[in-house]
Protein backbone atom coordinates (compact mmCIF):
# COMPACT_ATOMS: atom_id res chain seq x y z
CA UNK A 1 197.94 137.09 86.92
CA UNK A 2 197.83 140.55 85.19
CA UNK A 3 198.53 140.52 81.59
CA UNK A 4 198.87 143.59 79.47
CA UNK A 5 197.80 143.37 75.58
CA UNK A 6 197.53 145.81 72.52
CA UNK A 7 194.78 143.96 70.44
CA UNK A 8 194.35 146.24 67.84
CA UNK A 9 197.19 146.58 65.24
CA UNK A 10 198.34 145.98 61.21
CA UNK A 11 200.28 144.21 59.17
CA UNK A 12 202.34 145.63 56.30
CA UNK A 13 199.63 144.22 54.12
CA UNK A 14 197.55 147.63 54.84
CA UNK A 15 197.54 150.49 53.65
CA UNK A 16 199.96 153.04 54.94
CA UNK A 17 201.81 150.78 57.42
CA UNK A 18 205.28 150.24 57.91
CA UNK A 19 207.09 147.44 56.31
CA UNK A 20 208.82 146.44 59.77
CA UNK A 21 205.36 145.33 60.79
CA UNK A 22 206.31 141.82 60.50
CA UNK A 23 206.36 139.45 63.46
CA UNK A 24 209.70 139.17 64.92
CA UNK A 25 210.03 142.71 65.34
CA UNK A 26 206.75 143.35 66.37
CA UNK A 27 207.64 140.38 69.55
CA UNK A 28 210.56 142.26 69.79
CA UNK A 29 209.54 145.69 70.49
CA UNK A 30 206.64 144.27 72.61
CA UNK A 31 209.18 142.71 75.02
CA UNK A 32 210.40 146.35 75.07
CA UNK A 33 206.81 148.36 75.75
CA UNK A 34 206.17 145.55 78.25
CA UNK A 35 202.98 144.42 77.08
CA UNK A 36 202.53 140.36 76.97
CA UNK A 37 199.55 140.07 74.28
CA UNK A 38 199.74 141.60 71.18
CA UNK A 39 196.95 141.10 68.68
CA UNK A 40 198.07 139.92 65.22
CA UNK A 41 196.13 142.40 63.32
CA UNK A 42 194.88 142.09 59.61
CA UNK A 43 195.09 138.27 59.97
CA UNK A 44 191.87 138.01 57.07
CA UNK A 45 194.57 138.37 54.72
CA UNK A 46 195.99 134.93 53.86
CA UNK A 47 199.46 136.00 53.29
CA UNK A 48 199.86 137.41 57.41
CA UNK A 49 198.71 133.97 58.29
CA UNK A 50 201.11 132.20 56.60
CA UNK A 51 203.87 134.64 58.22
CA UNK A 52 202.32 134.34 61.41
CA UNK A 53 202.09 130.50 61.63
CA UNK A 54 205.79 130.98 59.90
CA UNK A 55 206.88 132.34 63.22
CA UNK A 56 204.60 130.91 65.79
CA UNK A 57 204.45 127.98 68.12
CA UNK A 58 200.87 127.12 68.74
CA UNK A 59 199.86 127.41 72.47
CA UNK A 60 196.37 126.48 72.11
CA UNK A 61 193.28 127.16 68.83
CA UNK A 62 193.47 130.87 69.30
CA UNK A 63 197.05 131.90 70.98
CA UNK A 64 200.53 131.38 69.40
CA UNK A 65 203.88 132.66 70.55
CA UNK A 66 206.69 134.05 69.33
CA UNK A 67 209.78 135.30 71.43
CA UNK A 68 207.80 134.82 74.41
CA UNK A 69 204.88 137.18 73.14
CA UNK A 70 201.69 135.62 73.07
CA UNK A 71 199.58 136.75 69.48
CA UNK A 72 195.96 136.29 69.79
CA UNK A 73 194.26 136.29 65.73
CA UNK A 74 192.75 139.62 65.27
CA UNK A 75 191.49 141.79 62.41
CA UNK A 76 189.93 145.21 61.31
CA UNK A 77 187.34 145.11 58.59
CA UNK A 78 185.27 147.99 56.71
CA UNK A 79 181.54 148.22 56.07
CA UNK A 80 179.65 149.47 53.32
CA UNK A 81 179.19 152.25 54.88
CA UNK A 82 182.90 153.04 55.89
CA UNK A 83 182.51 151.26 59.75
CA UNK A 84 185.50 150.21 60.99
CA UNK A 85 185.09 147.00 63.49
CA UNK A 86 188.03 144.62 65.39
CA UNK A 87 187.18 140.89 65.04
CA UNK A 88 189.20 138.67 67.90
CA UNK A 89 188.47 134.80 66.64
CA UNK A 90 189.05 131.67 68.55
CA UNK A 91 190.58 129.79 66.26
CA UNK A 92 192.49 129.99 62.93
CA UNK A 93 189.60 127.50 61.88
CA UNK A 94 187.17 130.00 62.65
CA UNK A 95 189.60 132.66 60.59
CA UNK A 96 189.36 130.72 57.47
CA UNK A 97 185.78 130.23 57.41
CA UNK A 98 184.95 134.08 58.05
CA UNK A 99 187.14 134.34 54.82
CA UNK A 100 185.30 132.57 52.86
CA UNK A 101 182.14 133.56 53.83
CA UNK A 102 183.46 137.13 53.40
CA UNK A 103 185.00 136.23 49.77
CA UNK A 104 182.09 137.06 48.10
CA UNK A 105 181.10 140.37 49.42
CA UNK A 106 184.72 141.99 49.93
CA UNK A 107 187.18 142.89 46.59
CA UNK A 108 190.39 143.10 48.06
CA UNK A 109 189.79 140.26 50.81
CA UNK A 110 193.06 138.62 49.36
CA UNK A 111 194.92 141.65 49.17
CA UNK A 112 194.35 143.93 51.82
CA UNK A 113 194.66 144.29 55.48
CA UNK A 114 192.06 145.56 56.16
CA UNK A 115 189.41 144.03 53.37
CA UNK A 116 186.66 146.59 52.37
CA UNK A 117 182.69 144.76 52.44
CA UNK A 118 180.04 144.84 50.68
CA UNK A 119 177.86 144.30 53.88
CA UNK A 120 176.04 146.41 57.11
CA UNK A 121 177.64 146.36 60.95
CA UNK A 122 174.79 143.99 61.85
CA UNK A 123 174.99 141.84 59.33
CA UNK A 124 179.11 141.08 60.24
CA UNK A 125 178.05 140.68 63.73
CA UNK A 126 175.03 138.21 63.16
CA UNK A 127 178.20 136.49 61.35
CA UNK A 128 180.26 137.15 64.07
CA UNK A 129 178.49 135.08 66.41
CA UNK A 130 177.48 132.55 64.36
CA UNK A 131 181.66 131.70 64.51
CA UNK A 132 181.90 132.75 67.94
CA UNK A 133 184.01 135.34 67.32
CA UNK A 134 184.25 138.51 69.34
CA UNK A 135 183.32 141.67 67.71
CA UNK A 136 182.89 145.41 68.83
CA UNK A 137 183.01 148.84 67.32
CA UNK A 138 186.50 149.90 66.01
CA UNK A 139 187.95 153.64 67.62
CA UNK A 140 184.49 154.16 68.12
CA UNK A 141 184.65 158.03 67.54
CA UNK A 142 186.95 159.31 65.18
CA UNK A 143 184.90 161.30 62.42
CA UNK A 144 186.26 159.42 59.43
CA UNK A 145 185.63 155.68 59.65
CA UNK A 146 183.98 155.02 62.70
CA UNK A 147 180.42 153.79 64.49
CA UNK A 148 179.59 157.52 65.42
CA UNK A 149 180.54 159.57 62.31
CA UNK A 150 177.68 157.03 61.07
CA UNK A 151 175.09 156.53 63.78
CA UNK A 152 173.56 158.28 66.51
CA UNK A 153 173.89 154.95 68.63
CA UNK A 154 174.93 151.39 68.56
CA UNK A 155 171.22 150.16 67.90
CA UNK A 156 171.65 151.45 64.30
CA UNK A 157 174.78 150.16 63.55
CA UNK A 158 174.26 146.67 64.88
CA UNK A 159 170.42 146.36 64.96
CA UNK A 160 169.74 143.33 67.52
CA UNK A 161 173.30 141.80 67.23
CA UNK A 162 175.13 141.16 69.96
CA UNK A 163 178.40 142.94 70.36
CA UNK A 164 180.53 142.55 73.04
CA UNK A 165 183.34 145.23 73.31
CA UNK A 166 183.61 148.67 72.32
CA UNK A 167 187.07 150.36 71.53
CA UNK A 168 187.87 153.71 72.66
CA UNK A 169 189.99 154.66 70.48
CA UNK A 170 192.91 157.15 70.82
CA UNK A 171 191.05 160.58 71.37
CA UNK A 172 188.64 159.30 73.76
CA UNK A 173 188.64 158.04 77.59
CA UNK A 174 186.63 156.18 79.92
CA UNK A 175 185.27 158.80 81.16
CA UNK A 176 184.46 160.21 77.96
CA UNK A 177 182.74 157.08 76.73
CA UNK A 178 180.32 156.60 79.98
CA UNK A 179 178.76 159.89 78.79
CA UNK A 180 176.63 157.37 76.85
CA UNK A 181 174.62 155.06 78.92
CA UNK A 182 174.13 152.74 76.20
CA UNK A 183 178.16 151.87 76.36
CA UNK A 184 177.63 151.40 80.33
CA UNK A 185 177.29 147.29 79.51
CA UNK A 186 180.47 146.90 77.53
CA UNK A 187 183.72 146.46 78.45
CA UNK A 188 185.96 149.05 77.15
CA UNK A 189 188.89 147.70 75.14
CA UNK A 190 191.96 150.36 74.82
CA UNK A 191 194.49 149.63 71.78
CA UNK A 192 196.79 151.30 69.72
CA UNK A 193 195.71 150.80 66.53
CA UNK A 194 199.61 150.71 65.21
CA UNK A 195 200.95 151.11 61.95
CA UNK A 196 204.51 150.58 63.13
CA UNK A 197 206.45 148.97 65.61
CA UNK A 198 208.21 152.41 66.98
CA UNK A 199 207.90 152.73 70.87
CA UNK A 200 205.42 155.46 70.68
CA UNK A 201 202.87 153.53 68.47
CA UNK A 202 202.93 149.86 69.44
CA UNK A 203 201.42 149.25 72.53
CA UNK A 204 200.91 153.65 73.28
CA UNK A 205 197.07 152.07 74.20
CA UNK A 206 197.01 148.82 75.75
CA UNK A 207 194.62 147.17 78.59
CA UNK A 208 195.71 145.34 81.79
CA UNK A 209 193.45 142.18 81.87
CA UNK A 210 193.47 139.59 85.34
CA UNK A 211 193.31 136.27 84.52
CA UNK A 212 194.50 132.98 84.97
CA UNK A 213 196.84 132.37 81.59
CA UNK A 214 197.78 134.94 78.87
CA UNK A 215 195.26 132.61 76.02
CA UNK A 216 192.71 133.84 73.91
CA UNK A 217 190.22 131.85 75.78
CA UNK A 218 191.14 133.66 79.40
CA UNK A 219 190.97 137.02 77.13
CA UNK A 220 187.39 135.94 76.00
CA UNK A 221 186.23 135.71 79.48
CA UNK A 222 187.88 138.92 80.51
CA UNK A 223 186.22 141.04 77.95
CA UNK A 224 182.93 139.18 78.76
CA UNK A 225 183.53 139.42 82.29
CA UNK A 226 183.28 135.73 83.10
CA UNK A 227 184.60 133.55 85.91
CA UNK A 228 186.18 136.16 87.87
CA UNK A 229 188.24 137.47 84.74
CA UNK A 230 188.10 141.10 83.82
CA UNK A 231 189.68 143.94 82.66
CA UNK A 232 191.67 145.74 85.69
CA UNK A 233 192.69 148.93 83.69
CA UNK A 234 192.66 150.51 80.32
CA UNK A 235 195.66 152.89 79.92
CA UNK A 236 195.90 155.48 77.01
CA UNK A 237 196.75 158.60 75.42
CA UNK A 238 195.67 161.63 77.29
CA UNK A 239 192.44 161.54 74.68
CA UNK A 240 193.89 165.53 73.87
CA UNK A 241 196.64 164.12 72.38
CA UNK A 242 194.71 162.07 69.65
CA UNK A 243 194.50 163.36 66.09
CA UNK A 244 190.46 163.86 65.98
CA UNK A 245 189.76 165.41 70.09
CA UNK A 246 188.66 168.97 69.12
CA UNK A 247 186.89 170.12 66.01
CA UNK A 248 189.32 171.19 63.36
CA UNK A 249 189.82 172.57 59.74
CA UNK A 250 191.45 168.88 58.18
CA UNK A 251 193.79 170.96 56.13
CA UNK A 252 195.30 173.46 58.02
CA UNK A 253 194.66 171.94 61.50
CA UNK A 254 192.67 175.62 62.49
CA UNK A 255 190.49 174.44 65.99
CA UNK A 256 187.14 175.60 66.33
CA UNK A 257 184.53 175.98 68.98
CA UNK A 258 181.43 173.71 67.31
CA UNK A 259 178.99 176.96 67.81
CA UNK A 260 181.56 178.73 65.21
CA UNK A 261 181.93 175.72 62.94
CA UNK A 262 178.49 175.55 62.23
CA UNK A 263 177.98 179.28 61.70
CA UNK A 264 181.13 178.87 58.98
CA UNK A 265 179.20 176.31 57.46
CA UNK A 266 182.14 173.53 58.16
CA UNK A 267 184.52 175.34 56.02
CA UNK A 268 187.76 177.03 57.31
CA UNK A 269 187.98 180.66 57.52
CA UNK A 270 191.22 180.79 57.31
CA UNK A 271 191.84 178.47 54.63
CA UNK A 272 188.69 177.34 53.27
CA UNK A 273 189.60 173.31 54.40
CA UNK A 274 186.80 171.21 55.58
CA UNK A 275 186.49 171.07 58.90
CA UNK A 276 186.02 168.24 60.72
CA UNK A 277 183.99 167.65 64.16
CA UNK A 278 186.16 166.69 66.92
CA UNK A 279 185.24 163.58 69.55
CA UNK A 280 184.80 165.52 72.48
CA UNK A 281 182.13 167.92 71.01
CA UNK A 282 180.74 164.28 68.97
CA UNK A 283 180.56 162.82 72.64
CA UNK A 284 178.97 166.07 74.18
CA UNK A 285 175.98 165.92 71.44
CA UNK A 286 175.37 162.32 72.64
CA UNK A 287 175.26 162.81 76.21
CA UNK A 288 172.94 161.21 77.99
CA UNK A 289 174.65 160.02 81.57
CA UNK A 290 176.79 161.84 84.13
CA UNK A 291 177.40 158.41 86.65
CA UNK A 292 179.52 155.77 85.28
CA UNK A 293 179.71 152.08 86.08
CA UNK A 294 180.31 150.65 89.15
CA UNK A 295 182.81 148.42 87.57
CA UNK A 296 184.35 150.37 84.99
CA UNK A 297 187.85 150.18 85.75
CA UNK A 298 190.24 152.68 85.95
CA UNK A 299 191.58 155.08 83.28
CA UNK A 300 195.56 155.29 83.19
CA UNK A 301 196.33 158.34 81.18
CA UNK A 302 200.16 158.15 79.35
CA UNK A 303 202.44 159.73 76.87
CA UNK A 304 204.42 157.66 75.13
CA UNK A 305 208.09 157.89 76.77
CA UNK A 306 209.86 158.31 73.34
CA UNK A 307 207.84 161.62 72.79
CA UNK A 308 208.90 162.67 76.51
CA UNK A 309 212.13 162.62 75.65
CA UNK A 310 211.58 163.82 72.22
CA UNK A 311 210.31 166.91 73.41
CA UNK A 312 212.98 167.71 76.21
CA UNK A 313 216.02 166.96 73.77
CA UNK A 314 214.03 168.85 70.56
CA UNK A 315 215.36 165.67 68.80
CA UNK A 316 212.88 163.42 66.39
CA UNK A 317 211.14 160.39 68.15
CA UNK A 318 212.62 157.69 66.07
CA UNK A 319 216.05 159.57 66.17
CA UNK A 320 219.25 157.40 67.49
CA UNK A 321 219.75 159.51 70.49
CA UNK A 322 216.41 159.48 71.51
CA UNK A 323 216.15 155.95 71.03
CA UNK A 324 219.43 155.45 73.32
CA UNK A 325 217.95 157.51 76.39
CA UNK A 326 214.58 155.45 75.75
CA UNK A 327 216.96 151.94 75.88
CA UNK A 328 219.30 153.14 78.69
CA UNK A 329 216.16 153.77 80.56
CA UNK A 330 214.31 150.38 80.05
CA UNK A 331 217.45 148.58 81.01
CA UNK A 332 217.08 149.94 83.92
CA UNK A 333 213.88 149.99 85.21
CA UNK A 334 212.53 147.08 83.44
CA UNK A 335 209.53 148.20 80.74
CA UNK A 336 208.46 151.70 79.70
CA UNK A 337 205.56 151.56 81.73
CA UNK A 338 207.38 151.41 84.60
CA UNK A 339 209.41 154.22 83.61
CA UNK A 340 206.54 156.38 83.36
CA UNK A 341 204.69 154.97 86.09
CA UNK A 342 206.89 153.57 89.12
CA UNK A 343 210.63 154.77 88.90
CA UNK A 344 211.50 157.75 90.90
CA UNK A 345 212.26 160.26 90.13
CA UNK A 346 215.40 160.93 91.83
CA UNK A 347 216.83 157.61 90.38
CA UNK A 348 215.69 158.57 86.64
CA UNK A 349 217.69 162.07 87.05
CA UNK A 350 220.35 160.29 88.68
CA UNK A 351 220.43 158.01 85.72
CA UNK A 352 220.26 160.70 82.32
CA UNK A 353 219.63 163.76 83.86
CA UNK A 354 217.17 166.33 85.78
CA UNK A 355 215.19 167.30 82.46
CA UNK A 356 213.77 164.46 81.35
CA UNK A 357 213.11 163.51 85.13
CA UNK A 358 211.44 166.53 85.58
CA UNK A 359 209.33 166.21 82.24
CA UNK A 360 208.30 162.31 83.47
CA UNK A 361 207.72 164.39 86.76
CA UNK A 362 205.18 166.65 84.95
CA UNK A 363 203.80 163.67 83.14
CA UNK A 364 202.66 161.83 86.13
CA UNK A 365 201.40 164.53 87.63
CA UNK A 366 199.26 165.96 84.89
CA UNK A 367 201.44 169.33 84.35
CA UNK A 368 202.60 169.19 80.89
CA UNK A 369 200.76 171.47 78.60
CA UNK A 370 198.91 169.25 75.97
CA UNK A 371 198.05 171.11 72.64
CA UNK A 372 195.39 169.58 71.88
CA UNK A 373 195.11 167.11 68.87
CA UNK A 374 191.70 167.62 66.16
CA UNK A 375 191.29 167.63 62.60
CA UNK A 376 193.79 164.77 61.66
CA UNK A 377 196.68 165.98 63.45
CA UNK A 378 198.13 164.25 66.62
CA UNK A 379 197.91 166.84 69.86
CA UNK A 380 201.52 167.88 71.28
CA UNK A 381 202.88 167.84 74.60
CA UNK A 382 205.22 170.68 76.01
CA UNK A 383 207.14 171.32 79.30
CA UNK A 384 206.47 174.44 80.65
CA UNK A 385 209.09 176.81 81.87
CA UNK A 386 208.63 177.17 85.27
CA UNK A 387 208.77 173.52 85.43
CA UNK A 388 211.84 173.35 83.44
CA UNK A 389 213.73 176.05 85.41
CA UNK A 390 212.47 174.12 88.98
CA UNK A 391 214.48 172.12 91.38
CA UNK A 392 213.34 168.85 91.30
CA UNK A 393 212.44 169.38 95.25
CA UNK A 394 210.22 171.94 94.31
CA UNK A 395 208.44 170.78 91.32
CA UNK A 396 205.34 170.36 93.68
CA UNK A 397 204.47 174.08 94.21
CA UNK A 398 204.47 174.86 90.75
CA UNK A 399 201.35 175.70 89.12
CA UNK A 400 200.66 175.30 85.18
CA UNK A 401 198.15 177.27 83.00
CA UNK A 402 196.65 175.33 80.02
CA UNK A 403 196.68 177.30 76.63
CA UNK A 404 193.47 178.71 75.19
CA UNK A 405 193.69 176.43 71.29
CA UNK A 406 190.65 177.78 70.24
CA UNK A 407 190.72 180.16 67.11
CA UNK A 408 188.07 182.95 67.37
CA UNK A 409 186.61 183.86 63.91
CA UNK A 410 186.70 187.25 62.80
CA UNK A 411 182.40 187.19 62.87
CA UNK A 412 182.45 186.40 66.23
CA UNK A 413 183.44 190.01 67.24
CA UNK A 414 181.40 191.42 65.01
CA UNK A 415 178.31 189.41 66.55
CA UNK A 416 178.68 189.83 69.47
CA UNK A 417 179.05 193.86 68.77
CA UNK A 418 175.28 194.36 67.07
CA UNK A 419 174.25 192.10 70.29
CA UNK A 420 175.09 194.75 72.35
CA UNK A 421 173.34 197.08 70.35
């Protein structure tokens, strides 16, 4: 059986989350996205277990259900060195003792989601494993909390400690990610990282596993590619969309060419922010592979549907009327995915209309223009003219020019003039 999961998200107990990150509305909105598995997120804190095992019927040690959602027990934790890494445990046996071996190396253990600890990457996966509990690199690239703001490879993070997933993370790709033939061995997890149950967070990354149940254990096996399970696809934001793709000034959002950012020193010429280096140009200095793995799966790039429609209609994504067309549309076609992925065409425009049909259209078919993301902002999607002033029978002659992002500093020109002197 295919199952599709999100096991990456938080809890209300961390920072900056929503407070409708609670269970029942988290099954609820699952249901909605389609996806089967969710992971519980921030379940370290004692407080989310107790809610969860509130809500939950037990399927077996590491799977409960709620509304017909499975919830396998997952956390984030921080290093001492600001390394963000997703724990997936067997058991909420094997989540209490983690806690209290983590109790006296973490402050806030009790009262955060995502507990802070006094301790290296290596040293939480030798502990990993000693509890049999799955462990890889957190959005493995984003230049504030992750392995490769840090380290120039996984060796130094983890030292000789098995780890046995890396996450992509939202402004990366599969592609991007085999660039590094040190990754080649992992399996690639995709998730969303959510910090509220809105249709274009929960489940906007999510990976297709085949296996025999939706259960932690079949999971386990999956990710370690055992017994025939595996992962089958890993389906994402286009990685342009996510907030850290291109280098960027982190205050006024300003994108820069990495040759330019280092000649500025890392400081904004426009507004004197810090700039911040983007994943793909992170990636690029890392390079050490062009051929990926045989078995790497595919790489299913997507937009979340809300932010479709959002764009055609110039109306918020968590407004009422987009959230109508977004309903109307599930009920009919099933899931969002589907939506996005399967429906035609003809019966979405049939169904609310030739623009957003077209924009889906353009969506599938790569010809949106994507702005990209970088510095902390997310990238932005928008439907280009000719596009929107196409028949729908014609949509496939239509060609689309990308838009140059890049700000040129004012030194450049004046380099590049004593050059040619």
């Amino acid at each position: 059986m295919h199952v599709d999961a999100d096991l990456h998200i938080h809890s209300r107990y961390s920072k900056a989350v929503s407070k409708l990150m609670i269970f029942p509305i988290l099954a609820e909105y699952a249901k909605l996205k389609g996806l089967n598995v969710v992971g519980t997120g921030d379940i370290l804190n004692r407080k989310w277990e107790e809610e969860l095992l509130k809500h939950a019927e037990k399927v077996d040690e590491g799977t409960y259900e709620i509304k017909s959602v499975r919830f396998l027990l997952t956390a984030e934790v921080e290093d001492s060195k600001r390394v963000h890494h997703v724990l997936i445990f067997p058991s909420i046996d094997a989540v209490r003792e983690m806690r209290e071996h983590l109790r006296k190396y973490s402050r806030d253990i009790d009262t955060e989601g995502r507990p802070h600890l006094n301790l290296s990457g290596a040293e939480i996966a030798d502990l990993a494993n000693e509890l049999d509990v799955l462990i890889g690199p957190a959005h493995s690239f984003t230049p504030w909390t992750a392995l490769y703001k840090e380290y120039d490879s996984l060796e130094e993070c983890y030292g000789n400690a098995k780890i046995h997933f890396l996450e992509l993370g939202l402004s990366a790709d599969s592609q991007m990610a085999d660039m590094i033939k040190a990754h080649h061995k992992l399996t690639y997890l995709s998730n969303s990282d959510a910090h509220s149950p809105q249709p274009h967070r929960l489940g906007r990354e999510f990976n297709r596993f085949e296996v025999k149940d939706a259960t932690f254990e079949e999971i386990r096996k999956a990710i370690l590619k055992r017994g025939g399970r595996k992962v089958i696809l890993n389906a994402g934001l286009d990685p342009r969309l996510g907030k850290y793709h291109l280098t960027a000034c982190s205050k006024c959002y300003t994108k820069y060419k990495l040759e330019d950012a280092k000649r500025l020193n890392w400081r904004c010429e426009r507004c004197g922010g810090v700039i911040k280096k983007g994943v793909r140009d992170r990636i690029l200095e890392l390079a050490d592979a062009e051929e990926k793995p045989k078995d790497r799966p595919p790489y299913l790039h997507l937009a979340p549907l809300a932010e479709i429609i959002s764009m055609v209609t110039g109306k918020g994504v968590e407004t009422k009327s987009v959230k109508a067309v977004w309903e109307r549309l599930l009920k009919e076609f099933g899931s969002e995915i589907k939506v996005l992925v399967d429906a035609p065409i003809e019966s979405i425009a049939q169904l609310i209309g030739e623009d957003i049909a077209k924009a889906i259209w353009a969506f599938r078919n790569e010809k949106l223009i994507v702005i990209p993301g970088g510095g902390g902002k997310y990238g932005e999607i928008k439907l280009p003219e000719e596009i929107r002033r196409a028949k729908i029978q014609d949509l496939n002659s239509v060609e689309v020019k990308q838009e140059d992002v890049y700000y040129k500093p004012k030194q450049a020109s004046i380099l590049s003039f004593l050059k040619k002197k």
